[in-house]
Every structure is written in C-alpha cells, then in structure tokens.
C-alpha atoms as a PDB file:
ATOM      1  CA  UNK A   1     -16.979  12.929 250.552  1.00  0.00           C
ATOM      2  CA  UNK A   2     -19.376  11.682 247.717  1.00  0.00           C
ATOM      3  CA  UNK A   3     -22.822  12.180 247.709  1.00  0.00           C
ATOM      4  CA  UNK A   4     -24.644   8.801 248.447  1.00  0.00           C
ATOM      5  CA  UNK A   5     -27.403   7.930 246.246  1.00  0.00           C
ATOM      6  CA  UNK A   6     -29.973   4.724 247.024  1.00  0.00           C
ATOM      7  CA  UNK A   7     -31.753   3.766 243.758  1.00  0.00           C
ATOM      8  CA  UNK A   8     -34.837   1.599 243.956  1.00  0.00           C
ATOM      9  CA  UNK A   9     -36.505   0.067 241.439  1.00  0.00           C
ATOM     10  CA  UNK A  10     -37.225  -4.003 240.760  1.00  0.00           C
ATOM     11  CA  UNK A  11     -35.807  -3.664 237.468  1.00  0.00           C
ATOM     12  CA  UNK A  12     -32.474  -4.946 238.172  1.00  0.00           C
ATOM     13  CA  UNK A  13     -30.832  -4.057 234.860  1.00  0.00           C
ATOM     14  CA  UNK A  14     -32.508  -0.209 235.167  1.00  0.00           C
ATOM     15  CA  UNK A  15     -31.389   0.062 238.390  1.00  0.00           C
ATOM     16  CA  UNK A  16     -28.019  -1.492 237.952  1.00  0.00           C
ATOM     17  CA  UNK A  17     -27.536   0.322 234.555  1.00  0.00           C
ATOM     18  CA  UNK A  18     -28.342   3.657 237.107  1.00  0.00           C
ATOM     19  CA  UNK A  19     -25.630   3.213 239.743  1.00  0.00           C
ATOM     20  CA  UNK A  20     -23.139   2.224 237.550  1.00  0.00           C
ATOM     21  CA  UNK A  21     -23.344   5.241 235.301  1.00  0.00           C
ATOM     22  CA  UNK A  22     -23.549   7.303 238.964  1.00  0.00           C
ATOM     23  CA  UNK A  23     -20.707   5.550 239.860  1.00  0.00           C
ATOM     24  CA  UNK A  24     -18.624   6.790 237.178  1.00  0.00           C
ATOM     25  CA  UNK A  25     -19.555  10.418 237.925  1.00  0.00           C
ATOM     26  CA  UNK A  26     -18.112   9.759 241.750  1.00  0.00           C
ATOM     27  CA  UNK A  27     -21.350   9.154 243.635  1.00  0.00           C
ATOM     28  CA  UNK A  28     -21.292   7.013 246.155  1.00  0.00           C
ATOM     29  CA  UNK A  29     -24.430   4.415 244.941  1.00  0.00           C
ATOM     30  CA  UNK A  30     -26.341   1.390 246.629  1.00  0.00           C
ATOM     31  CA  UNK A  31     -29.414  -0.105 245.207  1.00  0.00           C
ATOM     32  CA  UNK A  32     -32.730  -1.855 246.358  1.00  0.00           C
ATOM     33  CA  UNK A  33     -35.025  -3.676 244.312  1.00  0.00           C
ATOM     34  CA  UNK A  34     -37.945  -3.371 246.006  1.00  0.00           C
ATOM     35  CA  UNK A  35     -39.364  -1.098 248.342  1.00  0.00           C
ATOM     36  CA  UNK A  36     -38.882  -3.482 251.549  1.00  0.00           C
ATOM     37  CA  UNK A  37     -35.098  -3.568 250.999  1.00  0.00           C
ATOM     38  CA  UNK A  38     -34.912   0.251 250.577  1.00  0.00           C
ATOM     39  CA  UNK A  39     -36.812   0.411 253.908  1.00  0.00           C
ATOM     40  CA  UNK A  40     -34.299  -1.665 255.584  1.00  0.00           C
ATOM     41  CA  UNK A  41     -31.396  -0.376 253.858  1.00  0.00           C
ATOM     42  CA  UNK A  42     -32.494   3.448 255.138  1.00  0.00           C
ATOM     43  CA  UNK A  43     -32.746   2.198 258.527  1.00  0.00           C
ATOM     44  CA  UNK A  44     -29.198   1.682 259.025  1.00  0.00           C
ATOM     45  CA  UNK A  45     -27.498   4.184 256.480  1.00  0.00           C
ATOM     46  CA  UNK A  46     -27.907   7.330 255.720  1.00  0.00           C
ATOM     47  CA  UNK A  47     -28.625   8.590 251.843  1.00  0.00           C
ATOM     48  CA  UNK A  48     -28.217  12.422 250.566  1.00  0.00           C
ATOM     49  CA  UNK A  49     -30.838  11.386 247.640  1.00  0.00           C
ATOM     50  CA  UNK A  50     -33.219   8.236 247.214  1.00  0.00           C
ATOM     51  CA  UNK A  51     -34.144   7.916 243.476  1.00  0.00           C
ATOM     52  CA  UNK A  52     -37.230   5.323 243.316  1.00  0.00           C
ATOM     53  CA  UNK A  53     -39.315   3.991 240.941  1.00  0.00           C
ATOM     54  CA  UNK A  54     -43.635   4.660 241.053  1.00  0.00           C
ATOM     55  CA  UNK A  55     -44.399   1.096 240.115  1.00  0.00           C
ATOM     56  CA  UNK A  56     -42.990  -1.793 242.043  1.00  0.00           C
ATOM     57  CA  UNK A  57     -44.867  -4.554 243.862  1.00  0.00           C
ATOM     58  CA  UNK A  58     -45.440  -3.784 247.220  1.00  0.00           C
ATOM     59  CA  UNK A  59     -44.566  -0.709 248.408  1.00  0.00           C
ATOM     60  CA  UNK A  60     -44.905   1.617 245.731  1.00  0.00           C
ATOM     61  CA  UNK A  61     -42.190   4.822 245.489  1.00  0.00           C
ATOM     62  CA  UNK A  62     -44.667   7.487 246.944  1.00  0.00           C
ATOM     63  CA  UNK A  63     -45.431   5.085 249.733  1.00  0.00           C
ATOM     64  CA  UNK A  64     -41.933   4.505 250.041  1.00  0.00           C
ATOM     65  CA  UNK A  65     -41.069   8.775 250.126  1.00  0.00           C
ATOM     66  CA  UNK A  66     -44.167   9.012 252.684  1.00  0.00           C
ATOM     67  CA  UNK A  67     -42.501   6.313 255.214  1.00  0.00           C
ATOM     68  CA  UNK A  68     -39.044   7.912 254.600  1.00  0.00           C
ATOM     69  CA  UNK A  69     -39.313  11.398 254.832  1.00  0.00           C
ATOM     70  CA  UNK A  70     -39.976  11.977 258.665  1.00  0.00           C
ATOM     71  CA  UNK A  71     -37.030   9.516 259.282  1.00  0.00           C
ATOM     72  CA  UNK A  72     -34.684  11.401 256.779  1.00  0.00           C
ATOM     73  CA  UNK A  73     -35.548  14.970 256.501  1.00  0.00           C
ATOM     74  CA  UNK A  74     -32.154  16.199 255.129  1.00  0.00           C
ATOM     75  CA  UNK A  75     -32.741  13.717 252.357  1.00  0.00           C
ATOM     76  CA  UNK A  76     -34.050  14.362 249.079  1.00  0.00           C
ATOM     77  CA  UNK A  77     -36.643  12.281 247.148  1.00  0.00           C
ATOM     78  CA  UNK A  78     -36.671  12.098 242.982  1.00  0.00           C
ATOM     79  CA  UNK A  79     -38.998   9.572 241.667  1.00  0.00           C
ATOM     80  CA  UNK A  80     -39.065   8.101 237.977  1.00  0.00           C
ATOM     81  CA  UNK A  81     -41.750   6.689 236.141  1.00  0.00           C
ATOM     82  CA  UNK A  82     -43.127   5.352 232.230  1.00  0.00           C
ATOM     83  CA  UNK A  83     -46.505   5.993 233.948  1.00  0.00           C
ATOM     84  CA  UNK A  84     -46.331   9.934 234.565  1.00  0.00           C
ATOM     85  CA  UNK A  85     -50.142  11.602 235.098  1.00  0.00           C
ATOM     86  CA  UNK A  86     -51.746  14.498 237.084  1.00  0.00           C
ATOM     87  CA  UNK A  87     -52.595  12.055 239.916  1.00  0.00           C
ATOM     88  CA  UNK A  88     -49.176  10.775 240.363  1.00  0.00           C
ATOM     89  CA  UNK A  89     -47.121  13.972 240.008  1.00  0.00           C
ATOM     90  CA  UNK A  90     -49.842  15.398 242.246  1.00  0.00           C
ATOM     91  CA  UNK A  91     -48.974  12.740 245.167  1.00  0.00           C
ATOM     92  CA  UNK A  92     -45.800  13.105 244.280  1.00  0.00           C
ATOM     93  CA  UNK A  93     -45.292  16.899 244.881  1.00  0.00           C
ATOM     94  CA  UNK A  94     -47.203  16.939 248.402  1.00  0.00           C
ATOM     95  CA  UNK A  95     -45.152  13.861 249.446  1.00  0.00           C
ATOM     96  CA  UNK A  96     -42.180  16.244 249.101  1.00  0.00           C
ATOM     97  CA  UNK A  97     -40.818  14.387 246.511  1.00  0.00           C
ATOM     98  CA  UNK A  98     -38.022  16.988 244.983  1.00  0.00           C
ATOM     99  CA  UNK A  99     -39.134  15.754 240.910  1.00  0.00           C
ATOM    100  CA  UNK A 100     -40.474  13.681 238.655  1.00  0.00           C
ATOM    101  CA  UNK A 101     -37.962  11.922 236.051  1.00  0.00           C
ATOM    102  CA  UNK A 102     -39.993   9.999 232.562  1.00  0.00           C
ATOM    103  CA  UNK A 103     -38.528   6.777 232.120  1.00  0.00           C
ATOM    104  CA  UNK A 104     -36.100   6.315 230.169  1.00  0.00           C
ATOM    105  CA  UNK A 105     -34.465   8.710 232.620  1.00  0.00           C
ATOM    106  CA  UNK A 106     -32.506  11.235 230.818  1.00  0.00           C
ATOM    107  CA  UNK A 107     -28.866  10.775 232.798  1.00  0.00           C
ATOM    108  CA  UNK A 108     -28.383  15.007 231.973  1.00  0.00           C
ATOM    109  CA  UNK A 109     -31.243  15.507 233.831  1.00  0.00           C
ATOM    110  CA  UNK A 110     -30.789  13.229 236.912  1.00  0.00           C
ATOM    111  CA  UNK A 111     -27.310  14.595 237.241  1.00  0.00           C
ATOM    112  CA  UNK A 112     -28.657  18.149 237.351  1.00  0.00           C
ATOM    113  CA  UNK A 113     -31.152  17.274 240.288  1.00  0.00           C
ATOM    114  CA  UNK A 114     -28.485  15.274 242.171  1.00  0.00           C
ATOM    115  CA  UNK A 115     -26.010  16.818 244.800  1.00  0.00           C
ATOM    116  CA  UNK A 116     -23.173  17.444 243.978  1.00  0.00           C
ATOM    117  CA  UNK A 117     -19.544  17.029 246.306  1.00  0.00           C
ATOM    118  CA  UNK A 118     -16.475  18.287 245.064  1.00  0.00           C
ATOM    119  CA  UNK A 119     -13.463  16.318 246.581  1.00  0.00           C
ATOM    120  CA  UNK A 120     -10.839  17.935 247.253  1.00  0.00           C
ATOM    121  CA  UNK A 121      -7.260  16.142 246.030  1.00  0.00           C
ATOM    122  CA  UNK A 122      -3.447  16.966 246.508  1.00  0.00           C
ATOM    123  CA  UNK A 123      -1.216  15.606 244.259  1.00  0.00           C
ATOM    124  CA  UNK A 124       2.051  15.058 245.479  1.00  0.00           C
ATOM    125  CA  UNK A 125       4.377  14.311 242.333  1.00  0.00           C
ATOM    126  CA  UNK A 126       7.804  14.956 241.900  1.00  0.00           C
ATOM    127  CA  UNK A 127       7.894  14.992 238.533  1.00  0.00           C
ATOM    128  CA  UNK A 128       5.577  18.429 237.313  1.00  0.00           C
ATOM    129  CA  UNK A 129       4.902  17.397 234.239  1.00  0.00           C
ATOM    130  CA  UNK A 130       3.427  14.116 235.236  1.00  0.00           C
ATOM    131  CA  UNK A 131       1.680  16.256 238.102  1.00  0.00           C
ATOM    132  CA  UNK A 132       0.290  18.611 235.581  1.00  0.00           C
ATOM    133  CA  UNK A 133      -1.636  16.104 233.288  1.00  0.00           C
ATOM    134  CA  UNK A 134      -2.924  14.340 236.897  1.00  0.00           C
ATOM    135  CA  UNK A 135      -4.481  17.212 238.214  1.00  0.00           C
ATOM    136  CA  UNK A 136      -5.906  17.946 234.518  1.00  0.00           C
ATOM    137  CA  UNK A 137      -7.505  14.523 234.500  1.00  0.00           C
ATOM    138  CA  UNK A 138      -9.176  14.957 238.038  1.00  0.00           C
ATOM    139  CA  UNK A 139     -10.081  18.408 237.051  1.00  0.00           C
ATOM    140  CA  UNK A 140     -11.809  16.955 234.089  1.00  0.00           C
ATOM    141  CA  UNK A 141     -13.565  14.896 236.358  1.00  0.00           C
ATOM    142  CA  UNK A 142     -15.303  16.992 238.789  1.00  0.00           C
ATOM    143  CA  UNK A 143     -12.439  17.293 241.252  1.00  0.00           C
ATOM    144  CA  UNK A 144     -10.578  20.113 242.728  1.00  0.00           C
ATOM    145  CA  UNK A 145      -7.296  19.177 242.361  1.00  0.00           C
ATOM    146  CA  UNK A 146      -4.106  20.504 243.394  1.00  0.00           C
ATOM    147  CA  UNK A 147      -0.636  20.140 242.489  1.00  0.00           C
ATOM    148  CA  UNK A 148       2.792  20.588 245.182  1.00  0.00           C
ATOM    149  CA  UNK A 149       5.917  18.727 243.689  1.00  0.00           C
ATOM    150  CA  UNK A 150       8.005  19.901 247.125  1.00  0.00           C
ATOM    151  CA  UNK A 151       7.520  17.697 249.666  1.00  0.00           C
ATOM    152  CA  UNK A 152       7.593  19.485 252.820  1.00  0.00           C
ATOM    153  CA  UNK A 153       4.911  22.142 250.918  1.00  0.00           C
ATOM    154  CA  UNK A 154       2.951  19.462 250.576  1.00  0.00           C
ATOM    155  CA  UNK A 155       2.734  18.026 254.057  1.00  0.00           C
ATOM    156  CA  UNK A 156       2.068  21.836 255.066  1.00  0.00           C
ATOM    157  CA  UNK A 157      -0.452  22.029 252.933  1.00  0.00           C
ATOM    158  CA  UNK A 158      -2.045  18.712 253.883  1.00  0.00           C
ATOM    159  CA  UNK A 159      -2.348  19.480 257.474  1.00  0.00           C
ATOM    160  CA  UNK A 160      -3.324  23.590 256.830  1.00  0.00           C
ATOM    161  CA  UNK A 161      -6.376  22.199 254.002  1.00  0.00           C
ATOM    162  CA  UNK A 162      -9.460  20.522 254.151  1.00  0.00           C
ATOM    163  CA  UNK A 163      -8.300  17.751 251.606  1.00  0.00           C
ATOM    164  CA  UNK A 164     -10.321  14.338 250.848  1.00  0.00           C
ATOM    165  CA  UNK A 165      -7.849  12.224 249.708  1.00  0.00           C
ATOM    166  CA  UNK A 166      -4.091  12.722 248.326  1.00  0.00           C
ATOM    167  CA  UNK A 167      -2.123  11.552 245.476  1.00  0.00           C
ATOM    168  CA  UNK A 168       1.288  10.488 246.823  1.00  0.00           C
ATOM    169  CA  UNK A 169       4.329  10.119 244.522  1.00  0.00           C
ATOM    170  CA  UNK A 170       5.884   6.619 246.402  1.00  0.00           C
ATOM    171  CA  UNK A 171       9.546   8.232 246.003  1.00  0.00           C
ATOM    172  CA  UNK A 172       8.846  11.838 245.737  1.00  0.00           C
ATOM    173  CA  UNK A 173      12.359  13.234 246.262  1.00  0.00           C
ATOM    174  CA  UNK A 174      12.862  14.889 250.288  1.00  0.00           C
ATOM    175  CA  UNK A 175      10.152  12.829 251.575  1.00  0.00           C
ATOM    176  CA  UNK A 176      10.123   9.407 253.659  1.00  0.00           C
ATOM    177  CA  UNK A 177       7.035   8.429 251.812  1.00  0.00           C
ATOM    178  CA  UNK A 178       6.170   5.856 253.467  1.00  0.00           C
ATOM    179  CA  UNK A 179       5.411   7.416 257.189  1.00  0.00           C
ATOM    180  CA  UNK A 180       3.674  10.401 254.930  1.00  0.00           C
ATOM    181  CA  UNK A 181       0.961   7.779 253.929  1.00  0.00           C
ATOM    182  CA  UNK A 182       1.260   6.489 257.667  1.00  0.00           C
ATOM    183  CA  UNK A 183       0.791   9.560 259.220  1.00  0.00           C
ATOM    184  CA  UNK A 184      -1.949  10.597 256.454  1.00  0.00           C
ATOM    185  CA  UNK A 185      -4.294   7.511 256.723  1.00  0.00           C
ATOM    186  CA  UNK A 186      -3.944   7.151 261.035  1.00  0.00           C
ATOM    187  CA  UNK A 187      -2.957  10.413 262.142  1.00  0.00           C
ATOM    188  CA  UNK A 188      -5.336  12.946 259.581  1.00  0.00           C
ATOM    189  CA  UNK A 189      -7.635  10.126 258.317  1.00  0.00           C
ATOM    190  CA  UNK A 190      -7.099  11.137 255.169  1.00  0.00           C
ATOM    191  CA  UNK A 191      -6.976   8.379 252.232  1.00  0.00           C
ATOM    192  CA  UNK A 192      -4.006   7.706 249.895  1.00  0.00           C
ATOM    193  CA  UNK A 193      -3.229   6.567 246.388  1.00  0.00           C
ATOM    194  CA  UNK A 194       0.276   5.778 245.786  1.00  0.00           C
ATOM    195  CA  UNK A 195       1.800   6.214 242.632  1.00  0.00           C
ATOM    196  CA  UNK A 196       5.143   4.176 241.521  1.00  0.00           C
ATOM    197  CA  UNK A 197       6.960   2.897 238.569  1.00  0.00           C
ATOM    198  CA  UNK A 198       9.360   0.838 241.115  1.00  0.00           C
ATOM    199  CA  UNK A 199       6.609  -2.161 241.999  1.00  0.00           C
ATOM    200  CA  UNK A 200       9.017  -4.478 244.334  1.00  0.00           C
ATOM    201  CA  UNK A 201       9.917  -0.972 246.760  1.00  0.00           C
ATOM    202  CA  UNK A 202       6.201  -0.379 246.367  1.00  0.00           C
ATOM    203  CA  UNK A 203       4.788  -3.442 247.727  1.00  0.00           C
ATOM    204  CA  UNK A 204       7.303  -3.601 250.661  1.00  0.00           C
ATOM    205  CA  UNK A 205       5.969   0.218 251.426  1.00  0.00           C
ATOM    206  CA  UNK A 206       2.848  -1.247 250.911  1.00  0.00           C
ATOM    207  CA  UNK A 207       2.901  -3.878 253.611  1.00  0.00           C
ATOM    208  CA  UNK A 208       3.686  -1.040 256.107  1.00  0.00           C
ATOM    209  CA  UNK A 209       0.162   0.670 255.209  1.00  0.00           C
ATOM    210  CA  UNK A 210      -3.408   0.261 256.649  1.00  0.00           C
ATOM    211  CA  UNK A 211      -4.784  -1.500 253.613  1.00  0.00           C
ATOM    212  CA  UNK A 212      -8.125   0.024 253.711  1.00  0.00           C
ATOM    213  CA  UNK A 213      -6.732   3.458 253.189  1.00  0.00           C
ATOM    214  CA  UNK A 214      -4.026   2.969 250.607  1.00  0.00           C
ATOM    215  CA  UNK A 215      -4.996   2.035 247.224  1.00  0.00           C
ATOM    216  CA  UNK A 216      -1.635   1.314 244.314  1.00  0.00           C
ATOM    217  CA  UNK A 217      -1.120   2.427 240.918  1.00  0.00           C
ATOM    218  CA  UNK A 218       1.991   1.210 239.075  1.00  0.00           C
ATOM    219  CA  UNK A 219       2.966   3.573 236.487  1.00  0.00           C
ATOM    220  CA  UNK A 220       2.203   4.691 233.295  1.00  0.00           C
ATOM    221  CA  UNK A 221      -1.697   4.321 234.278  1.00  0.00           C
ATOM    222  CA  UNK A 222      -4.730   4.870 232.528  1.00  0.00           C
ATOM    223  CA  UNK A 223      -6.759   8.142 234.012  1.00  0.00           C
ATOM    224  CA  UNK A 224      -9.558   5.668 235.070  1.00  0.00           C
ATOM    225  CA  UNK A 225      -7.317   3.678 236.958  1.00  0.00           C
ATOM    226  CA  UNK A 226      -6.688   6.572 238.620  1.00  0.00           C
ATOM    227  CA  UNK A 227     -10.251   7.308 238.997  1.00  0.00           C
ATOM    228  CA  UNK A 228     -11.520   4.285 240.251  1.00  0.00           C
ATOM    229  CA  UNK A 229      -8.503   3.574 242.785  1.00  0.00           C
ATOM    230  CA  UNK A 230      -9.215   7.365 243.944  1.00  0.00           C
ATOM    231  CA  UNK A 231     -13.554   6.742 244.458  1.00  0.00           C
ATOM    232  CA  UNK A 232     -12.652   3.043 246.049  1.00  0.00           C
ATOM    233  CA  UNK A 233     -10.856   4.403 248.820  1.00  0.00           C
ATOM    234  CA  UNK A 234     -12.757   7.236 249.446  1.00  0.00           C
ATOM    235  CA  UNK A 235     -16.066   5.412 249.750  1.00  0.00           C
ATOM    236  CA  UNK A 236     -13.885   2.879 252.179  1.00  0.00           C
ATOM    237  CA  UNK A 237     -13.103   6.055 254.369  1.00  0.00           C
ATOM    238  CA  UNK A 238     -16.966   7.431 254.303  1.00  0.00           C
ATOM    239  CA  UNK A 239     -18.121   4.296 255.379  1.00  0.00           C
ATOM    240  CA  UNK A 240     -15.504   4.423 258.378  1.00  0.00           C
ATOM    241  CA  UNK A 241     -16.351   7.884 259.328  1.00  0.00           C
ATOM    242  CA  UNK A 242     -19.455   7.099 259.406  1.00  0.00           C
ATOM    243  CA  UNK A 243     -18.948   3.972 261.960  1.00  0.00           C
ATOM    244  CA  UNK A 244     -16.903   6.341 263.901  1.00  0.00           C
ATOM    245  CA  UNK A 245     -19.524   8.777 264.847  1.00  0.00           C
END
C-alpha cells in the first residue's frame, strides 16, 4: 500500500502545496499545522515518514522528532527549514532526524529521501489494445502493472499474486463480473476499479458492490481519472486494514 507521509508545518499553503504534490506521486499524505496536532495525530496513526518544519510556535520540529522517535522507531524523520545552521543540523542529526531539506524544498529531492511502495495492479481488459495503453499509463506512474485479457487467467492470477488493487473490465467477455468484484473486495480484500462504456448495466452492478472498495470509470477516461479513482480506493482499503489489525 502507499507510503504514508505526515507533513507539519503552520504554513498552511506550504504544507498544503506539499501533500498535494505527494499526493499526485501516490503517497498516502495527512498534514498538521502545528506541532500539538502532529502529536495527536501520531498517537493514533501510524506514519512511514514525518516531514516537519524547524520553526513553528510551540513545539518546534526537533522537539517534535525527540517526543516521536521512541514512540515510532520504524519511522523516519526529514525536517525542512529557511533557517539552516551548524546548531540546527547538529540537533538535528543526533535527534535521528534522517535530513535536512532548505526551504523552498526542492520536490526532486524530498522524493528521493521518501519511501517508496510500488503497488502492484492487474488489469483485467478484454479489449488488449485498450489494456496495453492502461498498463502503460500506470507504468508511467510508478506502478507495476499487469495486463490478462482472459478472464479465468486473471482470477488465477489474482488469487496466486500479491496484487494491491485490480482493474476490472465491467463486461470482460467469460466472466460474471460482477461476483469477480464481489469476491475480490470481501473474499481477497483486494480493491476494484471498474471500467465501462455501458453506464445504466454499470450502476445496477454497482449497487451490488461494497461501495468503499469499488471505485467507477465510464469510458473513454482521462489517465488521471484513472489515477485518482485507483489511489482513492486504495487509501480507503489501508485505512481498513489498518482498523482490522
């Protein structure tokens, strides 16, 4: 699943500007504009990487690495600063913080300090072609993606892989679609975005579907439509695991 980043820093825009840009590159993001809030927001869910500004009222960031890192030692800290000196990258380093980013903060070299999770897709689409330039797309994207057009392949492959999510043709030809997606989303747990160009026999399949593991895309689509629907239902299914344990 994506790698969940907390970003802390009371400059909203920064900070907003930050996870939306994160977003888009499939991590999982949350923000905190002030040290309190990331204290509380740590308490109760669990963060691969906590990027936090030096300078905020109250609890500064190295304060805020100090009180975090015996409660979250498999996370890593990054701070950023327009302030950088010896004294700070100093504390810095012997709180355990992982670097030290110059505001503005270069996104090239945030990205390359960041975890990274490769999610697994299958796309399940009856037409190649189509299935070809999908699997490009997510490719392009960061994704390991790949491509069955034969139904019964597929669900053998589903249940024999280690997939994240899968990208379901609604009438892919041999296939009662709609218990696939059933079986996928209760059965394996694993989340679904439907493709169609029929949207009337879509929604009816629709109704028949856990709605918090099925996400819709009415064809043609734009890549990021795909993109988005894929990282909304995935994040909906970490946040379940997670409950679950």
């Amino acid at each position: 699943m994506n790698s969940r980043v907390l970003i802390v820093d009371d400059n909203h825009d920064l900070a907003d500007n930050l996870a939306e840009l994160l977003e888009e590159e499939g991590y999982a993001v949350e923000t905190a504009y002030s040290g309190e809030r990331a204290l509380d927001l740590a308490s109760s869910e669990s963060f691969d990487t906590i990027l936090t500004d030096v300078r905020m009222p109250g609890i500064s960031g190295v304060d805020l690495v100090k009180r975090l890192r015996g409660q979250n030692p498999s996370t890593s800290f990054l701070l950023m600063t327009a302030y950088s000196s010896d004294a700070v990258l100093g504390e810095a380093l012997r709180a355990g913080v992982r670097a030290v980013l110059t505001k503005p903060v270069d996104l090239d070299l945030l990205l390359a300090r960041l975890p990274h999770d490769v999610a697994k897709v299958l796309v399940l689409e009856g037409d190649g072609a189509i299935g070809a330039q999908l699997v490009a797309a997510l490719t392009g994207r960061g994704y390991t993606a790949l491509l069955e057009t034969d139904c019964t392949n597929g669900e053998a492959l589903v249940r024999d892989g280690d997939f994240d999510a899968v990208v379901l043709d609604a009438f892919l030809a041999g296939c009662n679609s709609t218990e696939l997606a059933r079986s996928l989303c209760l059965d394996l747990r694993i989340p679904v975005v439907l493709l169609s160009g029929e949207l009337d026999g879509a929604v009816n399949m629709l109704e028949s579907l856990p709605p918090d593991c099925v996400r819709f895309l009415n064809k043609p689509f734009q890549t990021d439509a795909l993109l988005d629907a894929l990282r909304s239902v995935m994040e909906v299914a970490c946040r379940q695991e997670r409950c679950n344990r």
